[in-house]
PDB file of N, CA and C in Angstrom:
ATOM      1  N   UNK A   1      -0.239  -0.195   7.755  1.00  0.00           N
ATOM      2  CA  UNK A   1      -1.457  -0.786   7.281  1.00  0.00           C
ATOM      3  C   UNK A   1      -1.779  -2.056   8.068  1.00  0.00           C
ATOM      4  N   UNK A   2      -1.061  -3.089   8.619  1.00  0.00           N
ATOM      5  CA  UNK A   2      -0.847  -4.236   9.232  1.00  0.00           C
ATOM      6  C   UNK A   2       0.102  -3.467  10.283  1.00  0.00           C
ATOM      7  N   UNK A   3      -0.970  -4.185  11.739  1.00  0.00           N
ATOM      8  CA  UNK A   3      -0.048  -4.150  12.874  1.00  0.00           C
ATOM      9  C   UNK A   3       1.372  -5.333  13.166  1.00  0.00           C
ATOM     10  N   UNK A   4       2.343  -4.178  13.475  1.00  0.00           N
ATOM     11  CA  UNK A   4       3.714  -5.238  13.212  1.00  0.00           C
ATOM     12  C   UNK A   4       4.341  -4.806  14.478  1.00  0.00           C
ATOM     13  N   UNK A   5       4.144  -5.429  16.064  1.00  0.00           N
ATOM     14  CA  UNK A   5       4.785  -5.220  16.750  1.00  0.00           C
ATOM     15  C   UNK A   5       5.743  -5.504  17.022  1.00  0.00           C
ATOM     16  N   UNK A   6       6.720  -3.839  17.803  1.00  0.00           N
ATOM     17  CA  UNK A   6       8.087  -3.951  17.718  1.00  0.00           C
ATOM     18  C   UNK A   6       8.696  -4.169  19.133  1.00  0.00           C
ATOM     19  N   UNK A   7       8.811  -5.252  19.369  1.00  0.00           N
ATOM     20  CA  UNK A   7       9.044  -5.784  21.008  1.00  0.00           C
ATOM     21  C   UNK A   7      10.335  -5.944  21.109  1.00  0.00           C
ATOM     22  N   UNK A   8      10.852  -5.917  22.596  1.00  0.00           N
ATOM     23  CA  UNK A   8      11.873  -5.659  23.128  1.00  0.00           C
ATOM     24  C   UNK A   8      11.844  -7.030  24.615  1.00  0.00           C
ATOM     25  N   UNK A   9      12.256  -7.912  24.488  1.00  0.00           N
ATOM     26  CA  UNK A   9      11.929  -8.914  25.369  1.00  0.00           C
ATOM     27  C   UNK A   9      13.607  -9.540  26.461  1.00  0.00           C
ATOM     28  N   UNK A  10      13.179  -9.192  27.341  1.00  0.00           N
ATOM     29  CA  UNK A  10      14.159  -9.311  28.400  1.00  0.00           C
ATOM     30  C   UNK A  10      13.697  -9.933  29.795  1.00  0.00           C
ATOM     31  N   UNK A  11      14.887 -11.107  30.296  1.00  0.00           N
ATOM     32  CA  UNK A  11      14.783 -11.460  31.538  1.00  0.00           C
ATOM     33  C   UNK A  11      14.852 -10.413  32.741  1.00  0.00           C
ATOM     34  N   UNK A  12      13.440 -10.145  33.926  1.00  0.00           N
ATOM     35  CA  UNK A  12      13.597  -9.109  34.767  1.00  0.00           C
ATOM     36  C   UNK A  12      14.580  -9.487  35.509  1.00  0.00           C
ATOM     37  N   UNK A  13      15.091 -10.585  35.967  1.00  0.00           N
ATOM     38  CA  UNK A  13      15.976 -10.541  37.440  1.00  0.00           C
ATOM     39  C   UNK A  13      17.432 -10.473  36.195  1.00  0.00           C
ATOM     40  N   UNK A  14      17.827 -10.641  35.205  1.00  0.00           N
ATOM     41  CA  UNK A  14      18.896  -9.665  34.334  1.00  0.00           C
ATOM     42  C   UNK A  14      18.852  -8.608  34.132  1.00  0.00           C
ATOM     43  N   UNK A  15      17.503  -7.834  34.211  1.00  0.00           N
ATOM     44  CA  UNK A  15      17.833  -6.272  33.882  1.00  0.00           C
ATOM     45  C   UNK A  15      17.749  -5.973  35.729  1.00  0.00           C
ATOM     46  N   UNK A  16      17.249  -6.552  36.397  1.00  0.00           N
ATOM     47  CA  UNK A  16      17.802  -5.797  37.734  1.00  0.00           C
ATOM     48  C   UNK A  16      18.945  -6.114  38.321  1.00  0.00           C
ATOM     49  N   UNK A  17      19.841  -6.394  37.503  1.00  0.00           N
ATOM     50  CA  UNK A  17      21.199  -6.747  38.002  1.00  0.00           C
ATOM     51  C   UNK A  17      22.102  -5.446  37.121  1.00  0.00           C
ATOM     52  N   UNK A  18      21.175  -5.321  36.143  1.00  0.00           N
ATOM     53  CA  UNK A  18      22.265  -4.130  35.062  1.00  0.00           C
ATOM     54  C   UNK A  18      22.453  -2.408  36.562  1.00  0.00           C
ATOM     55  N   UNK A  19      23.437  -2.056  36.067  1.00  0.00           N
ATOM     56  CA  UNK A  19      23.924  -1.151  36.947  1.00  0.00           C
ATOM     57  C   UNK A  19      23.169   0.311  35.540  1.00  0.00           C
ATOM     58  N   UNK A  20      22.717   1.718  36.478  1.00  0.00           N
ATOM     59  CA  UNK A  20      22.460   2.457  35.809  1.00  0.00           C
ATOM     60  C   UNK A  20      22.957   2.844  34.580  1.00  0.00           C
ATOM     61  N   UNK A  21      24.153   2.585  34.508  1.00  0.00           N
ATOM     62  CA  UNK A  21      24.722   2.965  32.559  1.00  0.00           C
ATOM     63  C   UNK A  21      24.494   2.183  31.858  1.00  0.00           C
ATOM     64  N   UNK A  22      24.348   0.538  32.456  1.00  0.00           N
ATOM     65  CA  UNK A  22      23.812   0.016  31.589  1.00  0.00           C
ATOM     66  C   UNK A  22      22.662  -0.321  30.966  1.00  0.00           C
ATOM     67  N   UNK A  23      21.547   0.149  32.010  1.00  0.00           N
ATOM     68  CA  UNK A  23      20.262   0.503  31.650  1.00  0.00           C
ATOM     69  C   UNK A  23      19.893   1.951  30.452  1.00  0.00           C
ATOM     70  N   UNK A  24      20.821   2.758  31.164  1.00  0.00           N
ATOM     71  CA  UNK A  24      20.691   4.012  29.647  1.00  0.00           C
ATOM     72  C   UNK A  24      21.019   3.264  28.731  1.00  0.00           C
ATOM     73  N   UNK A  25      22.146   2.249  28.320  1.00  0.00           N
ATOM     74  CA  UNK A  25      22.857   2.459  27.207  1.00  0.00           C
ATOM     75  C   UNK A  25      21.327   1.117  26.389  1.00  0.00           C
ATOM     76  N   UNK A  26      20.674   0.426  27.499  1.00  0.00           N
ATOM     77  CA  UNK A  26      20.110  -0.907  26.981  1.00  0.00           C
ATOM     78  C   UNK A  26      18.602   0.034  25.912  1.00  0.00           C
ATOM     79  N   UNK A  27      18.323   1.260  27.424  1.00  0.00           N
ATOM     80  CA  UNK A  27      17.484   1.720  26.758  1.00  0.00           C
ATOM     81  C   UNK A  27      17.601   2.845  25.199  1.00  0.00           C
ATOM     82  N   UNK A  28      18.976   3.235  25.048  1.00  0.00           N
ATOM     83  CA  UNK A  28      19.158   3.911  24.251  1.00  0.00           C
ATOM     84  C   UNK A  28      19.501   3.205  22.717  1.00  0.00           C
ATOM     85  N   UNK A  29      19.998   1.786  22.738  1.00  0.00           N
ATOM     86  CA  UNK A  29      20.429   0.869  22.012  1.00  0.00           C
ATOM     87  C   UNK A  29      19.077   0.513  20.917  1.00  0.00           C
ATOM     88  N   UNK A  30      17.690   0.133  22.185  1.00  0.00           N
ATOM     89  CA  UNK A  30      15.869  -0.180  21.918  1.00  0.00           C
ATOM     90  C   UNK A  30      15.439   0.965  20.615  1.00  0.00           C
ATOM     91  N   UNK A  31      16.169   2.583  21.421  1.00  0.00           N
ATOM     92  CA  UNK A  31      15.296   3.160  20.874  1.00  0.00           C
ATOM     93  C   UNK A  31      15.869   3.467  19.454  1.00  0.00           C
ATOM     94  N   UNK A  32      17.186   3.425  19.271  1.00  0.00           N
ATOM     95  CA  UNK A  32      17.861   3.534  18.014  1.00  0.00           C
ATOM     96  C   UNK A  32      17.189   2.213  16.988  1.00  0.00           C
ATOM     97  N   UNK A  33      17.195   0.551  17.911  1.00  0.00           N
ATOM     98  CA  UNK A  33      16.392  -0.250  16.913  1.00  0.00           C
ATOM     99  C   UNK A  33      14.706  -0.035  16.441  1.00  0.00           C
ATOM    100  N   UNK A  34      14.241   0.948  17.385  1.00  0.00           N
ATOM    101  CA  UNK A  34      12.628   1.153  16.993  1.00  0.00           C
ATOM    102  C   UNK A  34      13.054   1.520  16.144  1.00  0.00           C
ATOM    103  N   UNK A  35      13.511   2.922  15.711  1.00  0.00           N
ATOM    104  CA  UNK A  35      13.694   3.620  15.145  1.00  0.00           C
ATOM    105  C   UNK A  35      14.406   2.896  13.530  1.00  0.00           C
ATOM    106  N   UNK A  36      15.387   2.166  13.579  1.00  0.00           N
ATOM    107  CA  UNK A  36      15.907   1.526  12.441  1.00  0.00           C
ATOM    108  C   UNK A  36      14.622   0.461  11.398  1.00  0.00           C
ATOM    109  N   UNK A  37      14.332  -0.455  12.396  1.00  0.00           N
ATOM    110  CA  UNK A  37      13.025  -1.282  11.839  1.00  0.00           C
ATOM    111  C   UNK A  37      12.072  -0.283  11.384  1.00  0.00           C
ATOM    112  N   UNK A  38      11.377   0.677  12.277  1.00  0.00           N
ATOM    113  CA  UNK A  38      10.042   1.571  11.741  1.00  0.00           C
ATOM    114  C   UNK A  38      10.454   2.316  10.163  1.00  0.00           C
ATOM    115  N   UNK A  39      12.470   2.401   9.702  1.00  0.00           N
ATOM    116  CA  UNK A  39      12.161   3.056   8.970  1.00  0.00           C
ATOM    117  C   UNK A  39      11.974   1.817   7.482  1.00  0.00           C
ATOM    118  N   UNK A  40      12.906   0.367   8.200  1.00  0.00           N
ATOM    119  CA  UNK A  40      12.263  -0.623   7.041  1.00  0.00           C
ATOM    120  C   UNK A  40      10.807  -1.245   7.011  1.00  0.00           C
ATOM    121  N   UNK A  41      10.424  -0.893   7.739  1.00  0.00           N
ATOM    122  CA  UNK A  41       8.803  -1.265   7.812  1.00  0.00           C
ATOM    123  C   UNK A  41       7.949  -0.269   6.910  1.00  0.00           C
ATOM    124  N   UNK A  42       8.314   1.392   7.469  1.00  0.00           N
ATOM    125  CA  UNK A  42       7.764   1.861   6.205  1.00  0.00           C
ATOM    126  C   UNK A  42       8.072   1.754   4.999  1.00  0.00           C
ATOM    127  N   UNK A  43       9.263   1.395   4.375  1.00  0.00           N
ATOM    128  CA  UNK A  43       9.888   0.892   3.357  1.00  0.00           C
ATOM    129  C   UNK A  43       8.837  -0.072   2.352  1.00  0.00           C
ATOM    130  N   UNK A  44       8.835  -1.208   3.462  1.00  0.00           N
ATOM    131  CA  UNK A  44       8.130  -2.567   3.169  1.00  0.00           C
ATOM    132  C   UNK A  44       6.694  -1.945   2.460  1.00  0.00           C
ATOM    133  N   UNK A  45       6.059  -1.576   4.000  1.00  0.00           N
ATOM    134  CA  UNK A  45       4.719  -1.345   3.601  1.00  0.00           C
ATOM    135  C   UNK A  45       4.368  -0.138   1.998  1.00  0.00           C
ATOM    136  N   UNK A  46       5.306   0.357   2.002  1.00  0.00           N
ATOM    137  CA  UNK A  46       5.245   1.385   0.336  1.00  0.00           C
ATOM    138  C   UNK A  46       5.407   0.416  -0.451  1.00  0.00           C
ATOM    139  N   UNK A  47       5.977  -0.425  -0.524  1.00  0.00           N
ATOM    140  CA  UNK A  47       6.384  -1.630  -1.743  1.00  0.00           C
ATOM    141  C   UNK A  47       4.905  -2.708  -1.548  1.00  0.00           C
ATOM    142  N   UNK A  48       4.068  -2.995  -0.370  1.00  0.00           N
ATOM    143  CA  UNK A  48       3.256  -3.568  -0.689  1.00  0.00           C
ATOM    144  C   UNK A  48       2.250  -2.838  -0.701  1.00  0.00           C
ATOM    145  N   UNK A  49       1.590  -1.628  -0.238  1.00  0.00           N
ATOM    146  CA  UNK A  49       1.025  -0.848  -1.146  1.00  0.00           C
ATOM    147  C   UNK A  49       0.839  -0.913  -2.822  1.00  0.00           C
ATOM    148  N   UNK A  50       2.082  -0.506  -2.882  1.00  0.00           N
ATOM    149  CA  UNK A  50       2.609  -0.260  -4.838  1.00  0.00           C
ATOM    150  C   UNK A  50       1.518  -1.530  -5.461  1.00  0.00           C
ATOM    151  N   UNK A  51       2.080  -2.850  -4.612  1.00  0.00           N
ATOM    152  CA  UNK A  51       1.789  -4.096  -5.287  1.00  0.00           C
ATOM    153  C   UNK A  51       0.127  -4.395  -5.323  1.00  0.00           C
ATOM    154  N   UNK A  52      -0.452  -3.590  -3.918  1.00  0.00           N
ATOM    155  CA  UNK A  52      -2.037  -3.847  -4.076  1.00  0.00           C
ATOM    156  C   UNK A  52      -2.454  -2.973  -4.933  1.00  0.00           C
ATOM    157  N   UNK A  53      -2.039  -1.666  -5.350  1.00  0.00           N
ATOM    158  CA  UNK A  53      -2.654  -0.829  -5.842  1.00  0.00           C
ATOM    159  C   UNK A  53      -2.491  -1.049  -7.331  1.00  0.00           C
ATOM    160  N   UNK A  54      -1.109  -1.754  -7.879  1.00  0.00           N
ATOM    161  CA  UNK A  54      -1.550  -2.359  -9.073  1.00  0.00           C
ATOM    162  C   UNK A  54      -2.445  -3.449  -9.599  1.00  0.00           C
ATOM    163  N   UNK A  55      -2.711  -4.143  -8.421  1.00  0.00           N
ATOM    164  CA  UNK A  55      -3.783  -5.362  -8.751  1.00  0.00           C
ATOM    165  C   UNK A  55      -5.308  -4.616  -8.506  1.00  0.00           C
ATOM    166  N   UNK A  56      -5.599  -3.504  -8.387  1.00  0.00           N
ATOM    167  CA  UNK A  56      -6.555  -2.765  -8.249  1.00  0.00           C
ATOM    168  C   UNK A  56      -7.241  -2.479  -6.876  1.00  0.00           C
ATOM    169  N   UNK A  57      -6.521  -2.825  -5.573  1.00  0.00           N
ATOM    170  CA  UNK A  57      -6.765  -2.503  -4.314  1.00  0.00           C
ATOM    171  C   UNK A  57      -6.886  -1.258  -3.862  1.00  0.00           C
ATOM    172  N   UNK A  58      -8.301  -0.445  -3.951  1.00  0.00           N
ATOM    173  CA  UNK A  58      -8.068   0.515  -3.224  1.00  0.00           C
ATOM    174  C   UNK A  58      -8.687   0.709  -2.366  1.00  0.00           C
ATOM    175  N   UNK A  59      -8.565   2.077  -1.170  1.00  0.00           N
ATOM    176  CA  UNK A  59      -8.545   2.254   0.078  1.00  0.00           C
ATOM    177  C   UNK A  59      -9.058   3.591   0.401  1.00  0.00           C
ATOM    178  N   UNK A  60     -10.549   3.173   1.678  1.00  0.00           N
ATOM    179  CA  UNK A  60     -11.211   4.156   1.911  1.00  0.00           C
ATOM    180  C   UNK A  60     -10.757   4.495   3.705  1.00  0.00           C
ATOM    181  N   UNK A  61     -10.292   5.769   3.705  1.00  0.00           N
ATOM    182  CA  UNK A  61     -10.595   6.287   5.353  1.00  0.00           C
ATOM    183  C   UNK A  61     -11.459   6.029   6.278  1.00  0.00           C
ATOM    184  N   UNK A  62     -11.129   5.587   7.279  1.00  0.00           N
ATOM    185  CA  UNK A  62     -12.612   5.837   8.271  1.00  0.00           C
ATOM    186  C   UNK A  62     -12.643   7.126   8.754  1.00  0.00           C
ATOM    187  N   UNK A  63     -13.863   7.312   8.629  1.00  0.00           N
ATOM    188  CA  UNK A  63     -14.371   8.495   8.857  1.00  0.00           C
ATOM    189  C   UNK A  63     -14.735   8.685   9.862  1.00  0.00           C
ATOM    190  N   UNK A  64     -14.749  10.144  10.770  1.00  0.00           N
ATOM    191  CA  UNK A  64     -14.894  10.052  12.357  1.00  0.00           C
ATOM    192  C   UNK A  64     -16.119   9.305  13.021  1.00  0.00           C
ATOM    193  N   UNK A  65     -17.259   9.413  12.540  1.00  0.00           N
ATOM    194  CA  UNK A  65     -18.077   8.555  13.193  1.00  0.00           C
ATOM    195  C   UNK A  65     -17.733   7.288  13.570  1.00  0.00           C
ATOM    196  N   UNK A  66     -17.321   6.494  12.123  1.00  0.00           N
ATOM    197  CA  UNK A  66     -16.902   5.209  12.265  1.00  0.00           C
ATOM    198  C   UNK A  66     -15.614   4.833  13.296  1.00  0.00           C
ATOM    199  N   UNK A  67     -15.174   5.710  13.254  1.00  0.00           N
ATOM    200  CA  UNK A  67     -13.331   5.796  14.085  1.00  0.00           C
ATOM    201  C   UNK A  67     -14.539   6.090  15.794  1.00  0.00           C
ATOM    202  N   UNK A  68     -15.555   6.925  15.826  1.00  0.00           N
ATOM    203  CA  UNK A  68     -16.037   7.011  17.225  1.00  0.00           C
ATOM    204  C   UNK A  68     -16.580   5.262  17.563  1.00  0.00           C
ATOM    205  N   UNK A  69     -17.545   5.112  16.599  1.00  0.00           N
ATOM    206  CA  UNK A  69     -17.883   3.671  17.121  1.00  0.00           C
ATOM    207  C   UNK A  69     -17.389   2.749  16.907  1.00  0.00           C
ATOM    208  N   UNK A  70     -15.892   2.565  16.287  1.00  0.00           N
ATOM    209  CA  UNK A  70     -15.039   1.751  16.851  1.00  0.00           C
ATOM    210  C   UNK A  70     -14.437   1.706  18.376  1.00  0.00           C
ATOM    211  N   UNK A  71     -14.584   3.105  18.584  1.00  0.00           N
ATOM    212  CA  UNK A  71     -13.616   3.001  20.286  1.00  0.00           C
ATOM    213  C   UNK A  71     -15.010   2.959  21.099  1.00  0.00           C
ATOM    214  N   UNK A  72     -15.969   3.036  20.610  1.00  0.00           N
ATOM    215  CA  UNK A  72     -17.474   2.524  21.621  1.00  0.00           C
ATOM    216  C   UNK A  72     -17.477   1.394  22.001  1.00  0.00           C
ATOM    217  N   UNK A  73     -17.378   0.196  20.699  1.00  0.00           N
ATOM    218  CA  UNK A  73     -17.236  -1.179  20.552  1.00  0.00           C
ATOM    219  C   UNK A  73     -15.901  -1.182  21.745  1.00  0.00           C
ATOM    220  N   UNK A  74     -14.911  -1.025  21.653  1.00  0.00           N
ATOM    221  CA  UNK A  74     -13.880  -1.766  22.206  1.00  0.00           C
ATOM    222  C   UNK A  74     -14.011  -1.324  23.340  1.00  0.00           C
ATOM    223  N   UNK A  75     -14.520  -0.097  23.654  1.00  0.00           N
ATOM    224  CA  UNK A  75     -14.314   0.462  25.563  1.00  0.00           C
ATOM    225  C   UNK A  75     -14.248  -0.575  26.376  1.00  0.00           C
ATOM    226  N   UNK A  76     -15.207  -2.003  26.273  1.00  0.00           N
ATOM    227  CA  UNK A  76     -15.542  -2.494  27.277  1.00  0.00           C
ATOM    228  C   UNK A  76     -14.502  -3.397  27.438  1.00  0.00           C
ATOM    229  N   UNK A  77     -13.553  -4.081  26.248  1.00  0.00           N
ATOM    230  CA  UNK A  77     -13.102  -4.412  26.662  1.00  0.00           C
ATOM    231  C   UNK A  77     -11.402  -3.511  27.571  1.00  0.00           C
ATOM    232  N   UNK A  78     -11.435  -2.388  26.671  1.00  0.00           N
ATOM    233  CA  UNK A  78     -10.380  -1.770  27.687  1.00  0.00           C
ATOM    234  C   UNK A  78     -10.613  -1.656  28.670  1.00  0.00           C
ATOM    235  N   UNK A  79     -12.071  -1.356  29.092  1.00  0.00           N
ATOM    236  CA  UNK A  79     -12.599  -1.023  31.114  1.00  0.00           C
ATOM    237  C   UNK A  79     -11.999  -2.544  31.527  1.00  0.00           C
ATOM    238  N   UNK A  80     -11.886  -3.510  30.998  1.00  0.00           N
ATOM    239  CA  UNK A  80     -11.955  -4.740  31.383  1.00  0.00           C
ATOM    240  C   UNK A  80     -10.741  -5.050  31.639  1.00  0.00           C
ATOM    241  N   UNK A  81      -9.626  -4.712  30.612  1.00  0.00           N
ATOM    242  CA  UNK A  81      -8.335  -4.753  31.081  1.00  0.00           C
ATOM    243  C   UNK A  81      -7.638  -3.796  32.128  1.00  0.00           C
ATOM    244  N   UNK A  82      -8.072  -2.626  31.883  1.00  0.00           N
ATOM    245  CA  UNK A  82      -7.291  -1.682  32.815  1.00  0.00           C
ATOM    246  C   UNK A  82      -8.078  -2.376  34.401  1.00  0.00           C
ATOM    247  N   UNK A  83      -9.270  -3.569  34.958  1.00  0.00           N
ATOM    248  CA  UNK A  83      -8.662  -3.242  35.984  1.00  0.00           C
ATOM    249  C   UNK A  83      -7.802  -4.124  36.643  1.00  0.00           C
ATOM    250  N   UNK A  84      -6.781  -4.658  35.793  1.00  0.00           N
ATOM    251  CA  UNK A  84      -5.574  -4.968  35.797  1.00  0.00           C
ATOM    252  C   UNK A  84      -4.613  -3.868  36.497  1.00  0.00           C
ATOM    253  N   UNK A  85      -4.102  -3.272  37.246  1.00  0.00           N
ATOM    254  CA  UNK A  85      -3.302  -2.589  37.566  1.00  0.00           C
ATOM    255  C   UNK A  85      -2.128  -1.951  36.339  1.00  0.00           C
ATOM    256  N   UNK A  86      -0.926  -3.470  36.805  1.00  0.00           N
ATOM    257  CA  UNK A  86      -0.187  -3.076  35.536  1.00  0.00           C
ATOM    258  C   UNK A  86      -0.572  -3.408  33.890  1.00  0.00           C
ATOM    259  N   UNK A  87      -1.504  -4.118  33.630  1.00  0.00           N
ATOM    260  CA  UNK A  87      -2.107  -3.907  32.174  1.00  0.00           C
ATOM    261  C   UNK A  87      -2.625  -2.452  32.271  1.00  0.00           C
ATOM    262  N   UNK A  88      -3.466  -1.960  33.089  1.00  0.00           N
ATOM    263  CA  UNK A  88      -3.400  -0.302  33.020  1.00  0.00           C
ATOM    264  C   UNK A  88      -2.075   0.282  33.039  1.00  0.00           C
ATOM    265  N   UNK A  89      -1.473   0.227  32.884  1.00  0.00           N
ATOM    266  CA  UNK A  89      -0.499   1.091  33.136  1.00  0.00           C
ATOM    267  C   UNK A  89       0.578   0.706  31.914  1.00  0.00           C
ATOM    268  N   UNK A  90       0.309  -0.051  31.002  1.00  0.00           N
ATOM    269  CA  UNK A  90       0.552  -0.630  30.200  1.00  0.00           C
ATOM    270  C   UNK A  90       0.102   0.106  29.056  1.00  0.00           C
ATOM    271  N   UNK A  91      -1.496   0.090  29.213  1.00  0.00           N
ATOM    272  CA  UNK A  91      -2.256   0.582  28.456  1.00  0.00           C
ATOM    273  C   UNK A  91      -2.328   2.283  28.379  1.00  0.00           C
ATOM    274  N   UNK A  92      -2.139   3.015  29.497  1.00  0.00           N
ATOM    275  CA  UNK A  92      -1.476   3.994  29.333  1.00  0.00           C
ATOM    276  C   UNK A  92      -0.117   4.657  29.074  1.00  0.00           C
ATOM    277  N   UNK A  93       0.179   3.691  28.797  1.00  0.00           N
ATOM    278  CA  UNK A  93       1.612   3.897  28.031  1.00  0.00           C
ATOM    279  C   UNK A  93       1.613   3.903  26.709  1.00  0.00           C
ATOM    280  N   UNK A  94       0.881   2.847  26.154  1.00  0.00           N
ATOM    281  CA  UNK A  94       0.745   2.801  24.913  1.00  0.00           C
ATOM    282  C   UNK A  94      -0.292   4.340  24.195  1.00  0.00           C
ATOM    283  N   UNK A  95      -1.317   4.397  24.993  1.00  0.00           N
ATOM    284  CA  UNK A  95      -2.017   5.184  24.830  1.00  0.00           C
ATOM    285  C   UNK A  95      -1.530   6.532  24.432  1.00  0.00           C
ATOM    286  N   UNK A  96       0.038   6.803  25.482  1.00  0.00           N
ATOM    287  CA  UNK A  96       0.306   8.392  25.547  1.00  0.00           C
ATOM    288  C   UNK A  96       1.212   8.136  24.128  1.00  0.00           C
ATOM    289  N   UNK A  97       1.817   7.104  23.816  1.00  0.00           N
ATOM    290  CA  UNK A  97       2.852   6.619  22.682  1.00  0.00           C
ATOM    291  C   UNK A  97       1.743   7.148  21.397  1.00  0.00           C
ATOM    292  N   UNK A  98       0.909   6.935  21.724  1.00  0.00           N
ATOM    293  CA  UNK A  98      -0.423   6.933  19.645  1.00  0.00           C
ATOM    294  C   UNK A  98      -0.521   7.874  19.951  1.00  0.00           C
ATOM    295  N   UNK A  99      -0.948   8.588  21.334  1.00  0.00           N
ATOM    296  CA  UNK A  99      -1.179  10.549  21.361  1.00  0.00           C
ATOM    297  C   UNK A  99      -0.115  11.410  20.535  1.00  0.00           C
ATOM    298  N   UNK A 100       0.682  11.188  21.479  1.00  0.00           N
ATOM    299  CA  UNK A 100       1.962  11.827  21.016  1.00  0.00           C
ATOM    300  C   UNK A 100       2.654  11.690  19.143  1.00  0.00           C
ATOM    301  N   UNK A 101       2.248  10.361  19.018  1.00  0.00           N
ATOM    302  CA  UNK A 101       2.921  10.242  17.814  1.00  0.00           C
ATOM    303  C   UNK A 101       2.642  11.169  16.139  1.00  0.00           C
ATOM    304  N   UNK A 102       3.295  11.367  15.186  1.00  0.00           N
ATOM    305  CA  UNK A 102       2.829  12.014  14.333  1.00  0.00           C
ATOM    306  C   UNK A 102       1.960  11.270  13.457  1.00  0.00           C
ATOM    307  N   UNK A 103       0.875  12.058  13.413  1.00  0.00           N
ATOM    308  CA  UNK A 103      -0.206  11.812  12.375  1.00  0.00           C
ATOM    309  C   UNK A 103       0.389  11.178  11.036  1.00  0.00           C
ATOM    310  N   UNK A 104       0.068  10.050  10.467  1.00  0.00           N
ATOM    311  CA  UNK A 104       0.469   9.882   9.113  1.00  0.00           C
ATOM    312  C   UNK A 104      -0.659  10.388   8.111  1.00  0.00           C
ATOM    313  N   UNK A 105      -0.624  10.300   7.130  1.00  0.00           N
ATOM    314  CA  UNK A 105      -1.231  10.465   5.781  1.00  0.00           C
ATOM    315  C   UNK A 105      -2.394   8.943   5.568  1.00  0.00           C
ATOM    316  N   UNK A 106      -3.678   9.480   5.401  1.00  0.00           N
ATOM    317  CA  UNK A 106      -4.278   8.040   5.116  1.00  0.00           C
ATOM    318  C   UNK A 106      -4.016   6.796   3.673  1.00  0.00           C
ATOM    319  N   UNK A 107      -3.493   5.778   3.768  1.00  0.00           N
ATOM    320  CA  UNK A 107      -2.751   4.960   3.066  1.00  0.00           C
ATOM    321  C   UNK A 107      -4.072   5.346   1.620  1.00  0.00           C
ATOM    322  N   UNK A 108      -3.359   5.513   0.651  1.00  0.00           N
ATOM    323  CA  UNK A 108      -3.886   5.528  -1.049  1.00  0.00           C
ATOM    324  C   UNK A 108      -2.984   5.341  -1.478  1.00  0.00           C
ATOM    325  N   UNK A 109      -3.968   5.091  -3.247  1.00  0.00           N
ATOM    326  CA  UNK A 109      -3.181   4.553  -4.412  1.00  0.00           C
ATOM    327  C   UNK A 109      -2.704   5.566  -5.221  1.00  0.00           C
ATOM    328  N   UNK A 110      -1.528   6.088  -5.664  1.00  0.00           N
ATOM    329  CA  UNK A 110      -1.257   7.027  -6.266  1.00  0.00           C
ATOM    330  C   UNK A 110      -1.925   7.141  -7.803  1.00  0.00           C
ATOM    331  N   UNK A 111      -2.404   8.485  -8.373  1.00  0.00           N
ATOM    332  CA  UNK A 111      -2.497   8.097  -9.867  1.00  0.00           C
ATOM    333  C   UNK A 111      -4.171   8.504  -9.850  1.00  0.00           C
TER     334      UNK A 111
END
């Protein structure tokens, strides 16, 4: 419901000193912690859900139009970043990460 980024922050001239196993093991270590946090984050976010939906907070979908002219609004500034090289390439990373990922359920109040 709230963006909660899950960053991974490292000195480059230390990771180009790591020898290949230790790059698997740095990258395999990341993906076990995405994975640990995303599952207390969804945790969190069900418990503050619970808490808005008893104070009477509830919650409407955007609907595809609105979801289209949101990414109308922002294009310009993505044309603007990608022509950044590596911010493109950044941005297509992230990009193939939300493709790929599984669809959730749109956040409601049970009941």
């Amino acid at each position: 419901m709230w963006p909660r980024p899950i960053v991974l922050v490292a000195n480059t001239k230390v990771l180009e000193r790591l020898g290949e196993d230790q790059r698997k093991l740095l990258h395999k270590a990341a993906r076990q912690a995405v994975h640990g946090v995303g599952a207390h984050l969804r945790e969190e976010e069900t418990r503050d859900l619970e808490g808005l939906c008893a104070r009477g907070q509830r919650f409407a979908p955007a609907i595809p139009v609105q979801l289209a002219a949101l990414r109308r609004a922002l294009q310009p500034v993505y044309d603007r970043l990608s022509r950044d090289r590596h911010t493109k390439e950044y941005l297509d990373a992230v990009t193939t990460l939300v493709r790929d990922a599984p669809a959730e359920p749109p956040m409601a109040c049970k009941g």
